[in-house]
N, C-alpha and C. Protein backbone atom coordinates (compact mmCIF):
# COMPACT_ATOMS: atom_id res chain seq x y z
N UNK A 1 110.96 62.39 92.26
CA UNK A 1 111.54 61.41 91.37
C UNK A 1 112.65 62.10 90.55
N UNK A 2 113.81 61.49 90.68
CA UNK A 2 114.63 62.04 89.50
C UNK A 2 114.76 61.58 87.97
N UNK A 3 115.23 62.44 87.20
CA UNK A 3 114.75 62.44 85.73
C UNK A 3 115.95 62.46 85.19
N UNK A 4 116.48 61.83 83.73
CA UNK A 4 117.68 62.35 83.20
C UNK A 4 116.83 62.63 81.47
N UNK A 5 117.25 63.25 80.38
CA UNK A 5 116.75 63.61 79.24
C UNK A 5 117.08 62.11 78.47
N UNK A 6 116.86 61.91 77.34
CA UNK A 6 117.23 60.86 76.69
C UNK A 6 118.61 61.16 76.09
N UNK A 7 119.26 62.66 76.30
CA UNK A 7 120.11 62.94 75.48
C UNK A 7 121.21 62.74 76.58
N UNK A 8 120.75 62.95 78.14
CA UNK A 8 121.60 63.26 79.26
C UNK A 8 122.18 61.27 79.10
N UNK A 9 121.49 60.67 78.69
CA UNK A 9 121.39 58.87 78.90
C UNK A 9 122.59 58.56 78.44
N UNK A 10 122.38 59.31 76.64
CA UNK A 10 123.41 58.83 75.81
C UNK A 10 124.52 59.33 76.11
N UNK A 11 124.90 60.37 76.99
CA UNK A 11 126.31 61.06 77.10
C UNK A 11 126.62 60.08 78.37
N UNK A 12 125.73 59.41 79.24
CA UNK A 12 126.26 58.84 80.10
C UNK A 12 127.07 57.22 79.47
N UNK A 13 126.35 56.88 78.78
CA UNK A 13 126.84 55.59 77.93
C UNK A 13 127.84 55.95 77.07
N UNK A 14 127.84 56.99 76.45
CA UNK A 14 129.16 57.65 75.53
C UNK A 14 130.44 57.60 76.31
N UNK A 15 130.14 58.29 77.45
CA UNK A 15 131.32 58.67 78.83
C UNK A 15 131.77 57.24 79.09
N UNK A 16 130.88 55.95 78.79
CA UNK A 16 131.33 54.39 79.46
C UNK A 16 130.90 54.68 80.71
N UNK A 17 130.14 55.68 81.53
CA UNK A 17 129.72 55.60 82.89
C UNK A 17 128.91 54.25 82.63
N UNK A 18 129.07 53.53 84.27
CA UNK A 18 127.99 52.44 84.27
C UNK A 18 126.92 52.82 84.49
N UNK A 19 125.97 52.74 83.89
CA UNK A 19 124.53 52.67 83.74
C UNK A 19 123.72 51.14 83.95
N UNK A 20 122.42 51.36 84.92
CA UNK A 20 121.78 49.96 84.49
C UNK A 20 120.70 51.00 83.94
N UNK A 21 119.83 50.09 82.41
CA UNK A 21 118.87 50.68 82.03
C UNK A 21 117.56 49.50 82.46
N UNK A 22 116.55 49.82 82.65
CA UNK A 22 115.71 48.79 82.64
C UNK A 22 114.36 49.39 81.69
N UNK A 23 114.47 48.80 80.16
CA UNK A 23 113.22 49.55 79.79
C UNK A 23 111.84 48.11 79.86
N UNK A 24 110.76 49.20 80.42
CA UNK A 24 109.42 48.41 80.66
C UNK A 24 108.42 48.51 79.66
N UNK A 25 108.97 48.39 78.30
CA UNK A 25 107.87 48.29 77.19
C UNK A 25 107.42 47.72 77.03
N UNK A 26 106.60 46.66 76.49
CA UNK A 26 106.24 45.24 76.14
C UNK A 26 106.85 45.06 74.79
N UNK A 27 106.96 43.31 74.87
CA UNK A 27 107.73 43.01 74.06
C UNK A 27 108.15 43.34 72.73
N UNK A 28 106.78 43.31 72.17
CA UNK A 28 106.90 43.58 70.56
C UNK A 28 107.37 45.21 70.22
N UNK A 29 107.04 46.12 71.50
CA UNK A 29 107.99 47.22 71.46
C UNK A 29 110.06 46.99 71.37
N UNK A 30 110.19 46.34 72.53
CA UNK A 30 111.45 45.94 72.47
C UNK A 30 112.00 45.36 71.51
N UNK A 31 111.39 44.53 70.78
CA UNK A 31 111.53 43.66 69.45
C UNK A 31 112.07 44.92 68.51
N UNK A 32 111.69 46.36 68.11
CA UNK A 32 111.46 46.96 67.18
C UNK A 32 112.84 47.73 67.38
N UNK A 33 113.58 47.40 68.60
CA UNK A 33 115.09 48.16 69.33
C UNK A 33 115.05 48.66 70.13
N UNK A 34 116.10 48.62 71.43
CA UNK A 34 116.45 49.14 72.37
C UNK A 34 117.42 49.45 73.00
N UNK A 35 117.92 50.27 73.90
CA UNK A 35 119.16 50.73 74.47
C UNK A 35 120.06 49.47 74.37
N UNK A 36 121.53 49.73 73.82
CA UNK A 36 122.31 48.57 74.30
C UNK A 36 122.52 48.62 75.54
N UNK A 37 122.42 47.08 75.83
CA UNK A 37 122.81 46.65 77.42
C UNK A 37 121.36 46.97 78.56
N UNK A 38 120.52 47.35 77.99
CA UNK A 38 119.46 47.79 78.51
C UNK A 38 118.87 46.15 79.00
N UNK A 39 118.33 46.02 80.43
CA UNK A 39 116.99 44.99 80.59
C UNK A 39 115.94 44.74 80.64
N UNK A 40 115.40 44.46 80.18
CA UNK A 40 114.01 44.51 79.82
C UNK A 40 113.22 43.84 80.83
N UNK A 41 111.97 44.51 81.22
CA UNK A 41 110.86 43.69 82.27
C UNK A 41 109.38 44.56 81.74
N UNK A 42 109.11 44.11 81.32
CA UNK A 42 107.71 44.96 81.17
C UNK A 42 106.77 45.15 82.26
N UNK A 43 106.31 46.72 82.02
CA UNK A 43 105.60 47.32 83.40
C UNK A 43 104.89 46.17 84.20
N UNK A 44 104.07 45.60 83.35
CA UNK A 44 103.22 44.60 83.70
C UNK A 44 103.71 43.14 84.82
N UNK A 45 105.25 43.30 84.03
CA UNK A 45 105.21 42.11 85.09
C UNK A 45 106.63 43.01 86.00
N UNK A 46 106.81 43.82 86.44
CA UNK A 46 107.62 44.48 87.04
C UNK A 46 107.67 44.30 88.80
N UNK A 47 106.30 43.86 89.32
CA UNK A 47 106.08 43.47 90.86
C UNK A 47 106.48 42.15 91.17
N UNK A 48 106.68 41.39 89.72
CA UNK A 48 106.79 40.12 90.18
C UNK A 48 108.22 39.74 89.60
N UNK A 49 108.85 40.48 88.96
CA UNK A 49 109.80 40.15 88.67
C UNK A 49 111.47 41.21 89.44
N UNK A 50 110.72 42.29 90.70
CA UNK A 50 111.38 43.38 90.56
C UNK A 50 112.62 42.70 91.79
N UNK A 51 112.55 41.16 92.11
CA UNK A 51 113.34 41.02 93.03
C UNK A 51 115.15 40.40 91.91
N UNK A 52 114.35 40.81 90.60
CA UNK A 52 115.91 40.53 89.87
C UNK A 52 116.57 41.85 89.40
N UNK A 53 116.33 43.08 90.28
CA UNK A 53 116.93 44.10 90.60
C UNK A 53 117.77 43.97 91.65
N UNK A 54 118.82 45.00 92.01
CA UNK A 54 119.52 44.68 93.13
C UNK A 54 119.51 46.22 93.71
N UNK A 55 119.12 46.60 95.21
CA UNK A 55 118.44 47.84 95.55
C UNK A 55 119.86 48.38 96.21
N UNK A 56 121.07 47.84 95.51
CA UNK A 56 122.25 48.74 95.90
C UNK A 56 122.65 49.30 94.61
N UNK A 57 121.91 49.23 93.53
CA UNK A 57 122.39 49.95 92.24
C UNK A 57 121.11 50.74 91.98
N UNK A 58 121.69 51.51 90.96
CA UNK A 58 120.62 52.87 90.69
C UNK A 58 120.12 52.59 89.30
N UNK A 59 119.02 52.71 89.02
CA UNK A 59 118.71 52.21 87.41
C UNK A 59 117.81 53.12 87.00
N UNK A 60 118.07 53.36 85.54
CA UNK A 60 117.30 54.30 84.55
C UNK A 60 116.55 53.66 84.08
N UNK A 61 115.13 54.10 84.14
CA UNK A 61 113.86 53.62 84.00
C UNK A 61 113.34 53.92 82.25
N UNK A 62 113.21 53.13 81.35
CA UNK A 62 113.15 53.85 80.10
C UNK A 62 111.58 52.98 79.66
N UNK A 63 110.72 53.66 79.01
CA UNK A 63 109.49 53.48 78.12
C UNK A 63 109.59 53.77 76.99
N UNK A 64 108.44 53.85 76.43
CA UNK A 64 108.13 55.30 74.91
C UNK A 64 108.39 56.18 74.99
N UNK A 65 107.70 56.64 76.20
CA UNK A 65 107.89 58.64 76.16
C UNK A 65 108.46 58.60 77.20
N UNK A 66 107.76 58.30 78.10
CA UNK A 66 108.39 58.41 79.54
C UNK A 66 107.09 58.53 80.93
N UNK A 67 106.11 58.19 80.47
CA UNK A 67 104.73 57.80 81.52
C UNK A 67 105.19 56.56 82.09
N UNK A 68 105.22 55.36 81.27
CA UNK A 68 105.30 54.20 81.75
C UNK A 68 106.33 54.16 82.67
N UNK A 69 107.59 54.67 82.22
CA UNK A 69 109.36 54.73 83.19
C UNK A 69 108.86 55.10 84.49
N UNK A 70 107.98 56.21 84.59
CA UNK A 70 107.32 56.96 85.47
C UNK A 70 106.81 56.43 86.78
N UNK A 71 105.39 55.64 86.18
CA UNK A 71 105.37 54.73 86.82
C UNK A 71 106.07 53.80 87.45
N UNK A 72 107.13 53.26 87.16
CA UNK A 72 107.96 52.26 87.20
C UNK A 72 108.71 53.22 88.11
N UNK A 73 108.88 54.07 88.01
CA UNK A 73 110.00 54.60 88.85
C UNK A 73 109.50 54.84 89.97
N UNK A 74 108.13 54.98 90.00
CA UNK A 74 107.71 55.47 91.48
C UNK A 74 107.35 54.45 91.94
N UNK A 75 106.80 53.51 91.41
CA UNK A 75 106.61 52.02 92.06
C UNK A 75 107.97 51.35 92.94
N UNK A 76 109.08 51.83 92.20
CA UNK A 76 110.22 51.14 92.82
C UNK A 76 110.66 51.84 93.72
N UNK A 77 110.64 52.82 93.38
CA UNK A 77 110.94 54.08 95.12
C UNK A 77 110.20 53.58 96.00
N UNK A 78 109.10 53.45 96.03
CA UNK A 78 108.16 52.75 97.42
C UNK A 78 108.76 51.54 97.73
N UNK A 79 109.24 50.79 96.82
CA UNK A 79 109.89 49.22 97.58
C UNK A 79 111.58 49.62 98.05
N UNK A 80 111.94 51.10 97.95
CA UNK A 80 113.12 51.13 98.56
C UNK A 80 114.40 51.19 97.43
N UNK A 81 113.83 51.09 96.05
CA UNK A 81 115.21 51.21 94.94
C UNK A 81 115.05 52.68 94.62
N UNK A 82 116.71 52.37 94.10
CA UNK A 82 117.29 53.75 93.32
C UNK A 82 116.88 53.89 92.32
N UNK A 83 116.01 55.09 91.76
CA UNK A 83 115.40 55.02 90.00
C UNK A 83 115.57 56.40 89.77
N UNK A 84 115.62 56.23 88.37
CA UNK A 84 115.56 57.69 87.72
C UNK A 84 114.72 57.06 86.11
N UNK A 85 113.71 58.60 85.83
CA UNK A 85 113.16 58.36 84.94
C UNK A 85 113.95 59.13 84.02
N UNK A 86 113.76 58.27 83.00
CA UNK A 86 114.26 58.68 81.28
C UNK A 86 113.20 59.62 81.20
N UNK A 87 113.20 60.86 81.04
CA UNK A 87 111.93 61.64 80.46
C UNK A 87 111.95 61.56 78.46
N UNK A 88 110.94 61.94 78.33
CA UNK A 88 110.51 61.39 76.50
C UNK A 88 110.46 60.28 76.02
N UNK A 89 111.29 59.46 76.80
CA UNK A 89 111.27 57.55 76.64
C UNK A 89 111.96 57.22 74.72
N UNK A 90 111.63 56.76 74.21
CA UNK A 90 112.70 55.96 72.76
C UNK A 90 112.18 57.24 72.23
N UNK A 91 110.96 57.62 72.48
CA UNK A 91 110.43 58.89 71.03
C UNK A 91 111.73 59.87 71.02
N UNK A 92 112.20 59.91 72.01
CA UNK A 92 113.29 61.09 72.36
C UNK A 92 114.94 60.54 71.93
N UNK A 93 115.05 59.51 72.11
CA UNK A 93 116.19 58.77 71.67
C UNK A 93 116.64 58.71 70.38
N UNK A 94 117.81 59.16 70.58
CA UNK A 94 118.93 59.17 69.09
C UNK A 94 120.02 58.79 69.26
N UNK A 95 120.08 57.96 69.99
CA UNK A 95 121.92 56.91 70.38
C UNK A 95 121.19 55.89 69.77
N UNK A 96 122.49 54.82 69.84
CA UNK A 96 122.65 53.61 68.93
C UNK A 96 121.38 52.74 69.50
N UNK A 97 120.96 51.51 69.14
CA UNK A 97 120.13 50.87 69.26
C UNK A 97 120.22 49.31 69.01
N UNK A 98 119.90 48.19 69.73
CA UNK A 98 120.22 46.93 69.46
C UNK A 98 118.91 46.18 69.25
């Protein structure tokens, strides 16, 4: 599985590289802030919702720390998508926030 730091994230969004983020927190986590431009699907409903991904783009997998992304990331490698986990997940995060 590939990994980027939370710090490697923000230099990619700083740079304007396109990034898709998809963080899988549950809601009332997301409620509290999250990556701009980031989409949200929580782990939970991620099998049933993972066909509003598109498996020709590459997406950064973001949680709390970075277990949940984890998961998520390896779940989606088996159906054939491009993922990379955020390692440390928001605990690690110090870019802007929406």
């Amino acid at each position: 599985m590939k990994e980027l730091t939370a710090k490697e994230v923000e230099n990619l969004l700083k740079e304007k590289q396109p990034v898709n983020i998809v963080d899988v927190r549950e809601v009332d986590e997301v409620r509290a802030g999250k990556i701009p431009g980031a989409y949200h699907i929580p782990l939970g409903l991620l099998e049933f919702r993972m066909h509003e991904l598109d498996k020709s783009k590459e997406y950064i997998m973001v949680c709390r720390s970075g277990g949940r992304s984890g998961r998520a990331s390896q779940f989606l490698e088996g159906q054939g998508y491009k993922v990379i986990n955020m390692t440390g997940g928001m605990l690690s995060w110090e870019g802007d926030m929406e």
